[in-house]
Protein backbone atom coordinates (compact mmCIF):
# COMPACT_ATOMS: atom_id res chain seq x y z
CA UNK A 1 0.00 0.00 0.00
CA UNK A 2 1.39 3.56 -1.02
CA UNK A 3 2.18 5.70 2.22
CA UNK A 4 0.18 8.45 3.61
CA UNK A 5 0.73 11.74 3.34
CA UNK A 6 0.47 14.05 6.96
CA UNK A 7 -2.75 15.12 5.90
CA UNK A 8 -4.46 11.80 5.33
CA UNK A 9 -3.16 10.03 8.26
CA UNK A 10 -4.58 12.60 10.11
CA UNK A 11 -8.01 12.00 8.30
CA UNK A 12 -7.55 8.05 8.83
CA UNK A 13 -7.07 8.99 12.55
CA UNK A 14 -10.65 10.75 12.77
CA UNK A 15 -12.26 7.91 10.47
CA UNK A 16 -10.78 5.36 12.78
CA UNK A 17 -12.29 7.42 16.08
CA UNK A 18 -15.56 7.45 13.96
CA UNK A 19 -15.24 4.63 12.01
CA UNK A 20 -18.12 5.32 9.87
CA UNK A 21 -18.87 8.63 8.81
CA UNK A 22 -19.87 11.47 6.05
CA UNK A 23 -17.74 13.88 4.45
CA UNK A 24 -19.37 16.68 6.52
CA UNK A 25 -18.88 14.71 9.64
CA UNK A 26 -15.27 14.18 8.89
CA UNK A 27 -14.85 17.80 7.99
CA UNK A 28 -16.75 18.90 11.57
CA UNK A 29 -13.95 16.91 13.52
CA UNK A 30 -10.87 18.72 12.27
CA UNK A 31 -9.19 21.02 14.47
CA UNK A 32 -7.85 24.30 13.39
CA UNK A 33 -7.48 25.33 9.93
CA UNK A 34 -10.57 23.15 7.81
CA UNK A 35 -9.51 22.66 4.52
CA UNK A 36 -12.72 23.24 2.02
CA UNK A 37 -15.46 20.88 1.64
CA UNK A 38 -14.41 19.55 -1.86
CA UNK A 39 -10.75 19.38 -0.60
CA UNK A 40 -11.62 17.00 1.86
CA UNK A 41 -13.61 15.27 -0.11
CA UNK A 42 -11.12 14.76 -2.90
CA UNK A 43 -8.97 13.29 0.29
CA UNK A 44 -10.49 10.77 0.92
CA UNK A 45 -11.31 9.61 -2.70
CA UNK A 46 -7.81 9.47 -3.02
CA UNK A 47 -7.26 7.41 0.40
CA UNK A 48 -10.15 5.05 -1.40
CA UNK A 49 -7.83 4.77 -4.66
CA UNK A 50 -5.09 3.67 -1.73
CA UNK A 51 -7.62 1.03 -0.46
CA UNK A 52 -7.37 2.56 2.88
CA UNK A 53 -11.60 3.52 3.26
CA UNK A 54 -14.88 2.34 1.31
CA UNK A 55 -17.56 3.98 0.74
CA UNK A 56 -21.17 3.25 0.36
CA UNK A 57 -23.38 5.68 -1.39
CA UNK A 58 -26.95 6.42 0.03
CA UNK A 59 -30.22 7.76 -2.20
CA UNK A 60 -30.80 8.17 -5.95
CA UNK A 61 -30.49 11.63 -7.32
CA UNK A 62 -27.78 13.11 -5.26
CA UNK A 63 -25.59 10.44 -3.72
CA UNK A 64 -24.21 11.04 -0.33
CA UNK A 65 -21.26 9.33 0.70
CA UNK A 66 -20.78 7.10 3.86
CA UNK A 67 -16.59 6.65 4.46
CA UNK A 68 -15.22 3.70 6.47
CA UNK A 69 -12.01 2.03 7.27
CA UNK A 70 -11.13 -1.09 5.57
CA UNK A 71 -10.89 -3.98 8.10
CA UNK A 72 -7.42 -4.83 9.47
CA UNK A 73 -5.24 -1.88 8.27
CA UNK A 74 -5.19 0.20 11.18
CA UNK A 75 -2.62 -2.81 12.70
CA UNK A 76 -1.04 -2.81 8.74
CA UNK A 77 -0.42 1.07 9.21
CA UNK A 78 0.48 1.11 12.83
């Protein structure tokens, strides 16, 4: 798996505490300076492309996103 950069290990960290969540939920448990809605989102679609979260998306015309960890690789990280 590729390595993190400072900025997604610190989002893996909050998806770990939540282990489930939405990209506003996410976004609502950084501290300090929030980085932009769509920033965050693009984020974590690139930790996805890492295999590091799933998502599953909810409704029909506008999907919203549900992010969680991928069993086991908070030991493969750590």
């Amino acid at each position: 798996m590729e390595k993190l950069t400072n900025k997604e290990e610190q989002i893996m960290h909050i998806l770990w505490r939540l282990e489930k969540a939405f990209v506003k939920d996410v976004l609502a448990e950084i501290k300090g300076d929030k980085p932009h809605y769509n920033t965050l989102s693009t984020i974590i679609r690139n930790l996805e492309d890492k295999g590091y979260v799933g998502y599953t998306a909810f409704g029909k015309n506008t999907p919203v996103l549900s992010f969680g960890i991928q069993r086991g690789l908070q030991e493969t990280i750590l």
